[in-house]
C-alpha atoms as a PDB file:
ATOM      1  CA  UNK A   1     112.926 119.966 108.905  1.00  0.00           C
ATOM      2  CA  UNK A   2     112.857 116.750 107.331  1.00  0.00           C
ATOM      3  CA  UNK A   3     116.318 114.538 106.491  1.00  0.00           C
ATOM      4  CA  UNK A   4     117.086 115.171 102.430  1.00  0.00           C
ATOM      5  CA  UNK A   5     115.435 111.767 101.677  1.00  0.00           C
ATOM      6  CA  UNK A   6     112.753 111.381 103.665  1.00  0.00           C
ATOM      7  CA  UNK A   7     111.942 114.909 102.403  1.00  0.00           C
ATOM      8  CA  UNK A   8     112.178 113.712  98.773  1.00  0.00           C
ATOM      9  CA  UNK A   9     109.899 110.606  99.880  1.00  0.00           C
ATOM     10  CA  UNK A  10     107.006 113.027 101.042  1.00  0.00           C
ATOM     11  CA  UNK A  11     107.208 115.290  97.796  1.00  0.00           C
ATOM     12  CA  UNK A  12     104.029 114.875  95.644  1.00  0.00           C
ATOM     13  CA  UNK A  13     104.502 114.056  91.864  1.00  0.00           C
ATOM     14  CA  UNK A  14     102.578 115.577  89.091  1.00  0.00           C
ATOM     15  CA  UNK A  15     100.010 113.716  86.722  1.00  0.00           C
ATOM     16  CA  UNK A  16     102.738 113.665  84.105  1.00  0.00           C
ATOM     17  CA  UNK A  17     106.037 112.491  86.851  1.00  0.00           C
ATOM     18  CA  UNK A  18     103.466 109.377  87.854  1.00  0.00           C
ATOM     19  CA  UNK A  19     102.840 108.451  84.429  1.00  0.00           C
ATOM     20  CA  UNK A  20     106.895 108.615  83.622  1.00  0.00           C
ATOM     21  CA  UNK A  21     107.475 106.403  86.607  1.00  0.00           C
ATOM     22  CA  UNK A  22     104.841 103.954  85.435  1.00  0.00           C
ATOM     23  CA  UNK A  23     106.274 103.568  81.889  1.00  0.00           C
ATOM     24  CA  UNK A  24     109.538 103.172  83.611  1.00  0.00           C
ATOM     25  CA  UNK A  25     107.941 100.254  85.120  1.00  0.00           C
ATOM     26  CA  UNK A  26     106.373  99.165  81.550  1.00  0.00           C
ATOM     27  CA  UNK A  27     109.576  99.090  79.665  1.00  0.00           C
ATOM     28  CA  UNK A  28     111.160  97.198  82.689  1.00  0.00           C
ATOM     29  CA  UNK A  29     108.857  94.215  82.018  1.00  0.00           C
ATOM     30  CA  UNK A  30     109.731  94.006  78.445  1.00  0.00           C
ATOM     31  CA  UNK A  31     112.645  92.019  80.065  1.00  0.00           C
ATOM     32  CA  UNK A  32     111.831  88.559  79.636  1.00  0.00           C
ATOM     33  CA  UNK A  33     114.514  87.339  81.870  1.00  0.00           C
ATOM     34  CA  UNK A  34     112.988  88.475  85.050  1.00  0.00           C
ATOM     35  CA  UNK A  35     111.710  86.208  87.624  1.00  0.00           C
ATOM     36  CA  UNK A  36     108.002  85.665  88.101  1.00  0.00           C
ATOM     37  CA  UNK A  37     108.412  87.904  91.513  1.00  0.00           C
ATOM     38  CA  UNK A  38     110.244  90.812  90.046  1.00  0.00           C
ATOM     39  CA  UNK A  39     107.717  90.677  86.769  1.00  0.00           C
ATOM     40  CA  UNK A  40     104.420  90.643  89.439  1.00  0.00           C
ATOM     41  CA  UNK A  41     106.473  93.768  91.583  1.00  0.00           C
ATOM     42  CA  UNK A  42     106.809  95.561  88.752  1.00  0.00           C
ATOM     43  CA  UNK A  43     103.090  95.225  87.481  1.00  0.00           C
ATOM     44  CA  UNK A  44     102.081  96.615  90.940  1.00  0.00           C
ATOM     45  CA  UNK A  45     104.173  99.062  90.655  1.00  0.00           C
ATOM     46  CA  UNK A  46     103.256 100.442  87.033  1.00  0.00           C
ATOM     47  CA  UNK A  47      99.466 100.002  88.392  1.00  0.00           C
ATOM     48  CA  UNK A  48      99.848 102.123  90.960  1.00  0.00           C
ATOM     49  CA  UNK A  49     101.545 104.938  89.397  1.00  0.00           C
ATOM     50  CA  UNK A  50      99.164 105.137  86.752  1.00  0.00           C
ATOM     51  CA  UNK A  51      96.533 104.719  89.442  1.00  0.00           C
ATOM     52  CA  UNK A  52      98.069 107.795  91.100  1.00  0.00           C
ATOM     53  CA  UNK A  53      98.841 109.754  87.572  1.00  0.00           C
ATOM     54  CA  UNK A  54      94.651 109.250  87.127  1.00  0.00           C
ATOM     55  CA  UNK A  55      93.920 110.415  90.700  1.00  0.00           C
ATOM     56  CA  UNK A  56      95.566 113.562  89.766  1.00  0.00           C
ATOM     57  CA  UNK A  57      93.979 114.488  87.058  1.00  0.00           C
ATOM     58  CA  UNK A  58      91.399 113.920  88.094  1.00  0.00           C
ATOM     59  CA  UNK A  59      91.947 116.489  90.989  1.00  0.00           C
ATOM     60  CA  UNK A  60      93.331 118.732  88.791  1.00  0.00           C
ATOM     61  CA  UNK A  61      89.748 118.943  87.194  1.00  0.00           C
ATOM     62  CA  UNK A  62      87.713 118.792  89.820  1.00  0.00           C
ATOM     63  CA  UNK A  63      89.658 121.167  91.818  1.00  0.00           C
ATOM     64  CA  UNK A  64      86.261 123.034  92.348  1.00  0.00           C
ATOM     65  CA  UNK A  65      84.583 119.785  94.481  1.00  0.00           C
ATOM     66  CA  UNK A  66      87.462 119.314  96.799  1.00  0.00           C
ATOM     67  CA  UNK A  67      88.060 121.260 100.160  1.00  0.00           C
ATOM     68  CA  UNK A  68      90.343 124.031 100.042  1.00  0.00           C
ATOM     69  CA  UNK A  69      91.782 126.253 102.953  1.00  0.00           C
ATOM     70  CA  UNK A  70      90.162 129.811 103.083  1.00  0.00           C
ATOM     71  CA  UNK A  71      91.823 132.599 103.530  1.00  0.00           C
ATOM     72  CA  UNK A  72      90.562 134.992 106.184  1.00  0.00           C
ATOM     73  CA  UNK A  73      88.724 132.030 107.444  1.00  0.00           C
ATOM     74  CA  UNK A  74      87.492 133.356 110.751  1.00  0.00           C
ATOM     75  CA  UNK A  75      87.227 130.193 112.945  1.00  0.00           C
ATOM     76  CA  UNK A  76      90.685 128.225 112.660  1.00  0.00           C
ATOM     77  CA  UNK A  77      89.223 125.728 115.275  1.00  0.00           C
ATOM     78  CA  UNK A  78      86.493 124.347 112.535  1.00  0.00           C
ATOM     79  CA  UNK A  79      89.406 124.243 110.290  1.00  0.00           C
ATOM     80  CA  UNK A  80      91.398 122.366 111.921  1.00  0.00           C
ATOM     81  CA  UNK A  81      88.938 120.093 113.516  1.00  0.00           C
ATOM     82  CA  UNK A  82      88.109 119.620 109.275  1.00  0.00           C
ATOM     83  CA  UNK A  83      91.619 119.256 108.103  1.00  0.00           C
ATOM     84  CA  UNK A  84      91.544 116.710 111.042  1.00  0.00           C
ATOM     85  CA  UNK A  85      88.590 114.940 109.753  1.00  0.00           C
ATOM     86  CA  UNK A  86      90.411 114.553 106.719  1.00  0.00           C
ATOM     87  CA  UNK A  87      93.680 113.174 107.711  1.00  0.00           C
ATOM     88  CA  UNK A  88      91.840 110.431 110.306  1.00  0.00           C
ATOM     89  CA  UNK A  89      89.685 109.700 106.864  1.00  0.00           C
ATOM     90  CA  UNK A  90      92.522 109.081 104.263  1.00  0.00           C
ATOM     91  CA  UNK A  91      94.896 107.329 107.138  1.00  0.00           C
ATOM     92  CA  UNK A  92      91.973 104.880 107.934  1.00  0.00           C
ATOM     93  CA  UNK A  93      91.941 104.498 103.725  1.00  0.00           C
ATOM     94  CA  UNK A  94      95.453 103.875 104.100  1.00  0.00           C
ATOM     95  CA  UNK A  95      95.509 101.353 106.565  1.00  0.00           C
ATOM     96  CA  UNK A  96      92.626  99.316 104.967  1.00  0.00           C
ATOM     97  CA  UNK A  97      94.753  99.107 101.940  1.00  0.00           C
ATOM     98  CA  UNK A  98      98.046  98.431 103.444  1.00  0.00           C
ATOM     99  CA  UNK A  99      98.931  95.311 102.283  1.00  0.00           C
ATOM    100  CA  UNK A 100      98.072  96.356  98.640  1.00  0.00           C
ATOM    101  CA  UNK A 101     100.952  98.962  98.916  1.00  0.00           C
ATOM    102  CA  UNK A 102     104.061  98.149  97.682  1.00  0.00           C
ATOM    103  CA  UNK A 103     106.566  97.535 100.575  1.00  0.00           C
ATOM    104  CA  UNK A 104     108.979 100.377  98.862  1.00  0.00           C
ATOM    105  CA  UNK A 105     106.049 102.377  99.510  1.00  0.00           C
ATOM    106  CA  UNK A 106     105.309 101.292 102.896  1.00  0.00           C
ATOM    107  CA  UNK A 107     108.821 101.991 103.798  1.00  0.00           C
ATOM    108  CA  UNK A 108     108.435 105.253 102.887  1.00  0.00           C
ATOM    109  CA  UNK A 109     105.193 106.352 103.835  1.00  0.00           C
ATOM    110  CA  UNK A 110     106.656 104.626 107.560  1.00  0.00           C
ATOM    111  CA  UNK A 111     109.740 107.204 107.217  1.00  0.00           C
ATOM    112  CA  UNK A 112     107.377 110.132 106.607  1.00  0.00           C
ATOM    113  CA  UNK A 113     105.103 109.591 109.017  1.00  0.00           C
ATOM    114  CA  UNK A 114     107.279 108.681 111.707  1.00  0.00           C
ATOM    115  CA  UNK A 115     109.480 112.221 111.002  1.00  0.00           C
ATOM    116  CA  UNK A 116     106.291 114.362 110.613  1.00  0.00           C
ATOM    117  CA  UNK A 117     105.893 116.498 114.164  1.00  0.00           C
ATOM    118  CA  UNK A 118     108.027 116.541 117.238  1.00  0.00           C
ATOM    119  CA  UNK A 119     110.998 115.003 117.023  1.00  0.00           C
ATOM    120  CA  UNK A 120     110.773 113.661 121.295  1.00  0.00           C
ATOM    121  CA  UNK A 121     108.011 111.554 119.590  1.00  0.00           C
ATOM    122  CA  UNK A 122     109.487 109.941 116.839  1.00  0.00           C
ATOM    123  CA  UNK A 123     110.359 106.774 118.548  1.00  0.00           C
ATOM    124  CA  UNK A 124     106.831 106.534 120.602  1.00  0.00           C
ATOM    125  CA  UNK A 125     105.896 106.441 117.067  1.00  0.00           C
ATOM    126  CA  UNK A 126     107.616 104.568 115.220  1.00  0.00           C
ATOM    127  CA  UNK A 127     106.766 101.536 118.105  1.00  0.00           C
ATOM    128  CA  UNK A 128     102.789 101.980 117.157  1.00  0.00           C
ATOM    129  CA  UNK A 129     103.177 101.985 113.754  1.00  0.00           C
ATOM    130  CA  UNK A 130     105.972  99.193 113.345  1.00  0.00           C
ATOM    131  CA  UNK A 131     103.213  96.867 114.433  1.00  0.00           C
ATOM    132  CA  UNK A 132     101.174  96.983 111.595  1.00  0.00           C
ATOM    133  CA  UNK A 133     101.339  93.914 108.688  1.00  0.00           C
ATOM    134  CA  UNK A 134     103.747  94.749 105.883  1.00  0.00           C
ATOM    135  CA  UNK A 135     103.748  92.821 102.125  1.00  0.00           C
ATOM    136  CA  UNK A 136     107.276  91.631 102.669  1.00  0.00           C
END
């Protein structure tokens, strides 16, 4: 189980949520007052929730094109050996992009991934992913 926060870190947003959070961001620029870091930190971060409000729609409609778990599928080795394909895929995406992603974002994607699993491992784990290059 997950701390309350780090729980609320790893929940995914609808199409609708992301674009709220990226107006959010919008009206926040309207502030002419802001300094040219804080105005460039909040144009990333509208981007990329509008970026991610896109991405789900656009699952949402291909739905049909994307892999989905079977049920009654008879050999849970291929499965997993595909859902494992998957996850090496979009954490290699991740990690090619990682110094696009906000540092917020960083931050939490760290605190996810270093809770997710055995709990014996979370420091091991934390030490091989601390090393990679944040934004900050």
């Amino acid at each position: 189980m997950l701390p309350p926060a780090t729980e609320r870190a790893c929940q995914m947003f609808t199409a609708e949520q992301y674009r709220a959070k990226a107006a959010e961001f919008r009206a926040l620029l309207t502030n002419t007052s802001r300094s040219p870091n804080e105005t460039r930190e909040f144009r990333n971060l509208e981007k990329t929730y509008t970026t991610l409000a896109e991405n789900e729609e656009w699952m949402a409609v291909h739905i049909d094109k994307t892999i989905q778990r079977r049920k009654n599928y008879d050999n849970h080795a291929a499965l997993a050996e595909e859902e494992e394909q998957i996850l090496k895929c979009l954490g290699a995406a991740v990690l090619m992009r990682w110094n696009t992603v906000p540092t917020k974002l960083q931050r939490e994607l760290f605190d996810c991934a270093s809770t997710i699993g055995d709990l014996q491992q979370t420091t091991p784990l934390k030490g091989r992913i601390a090393p990679f290059p944040s934004q900050s």
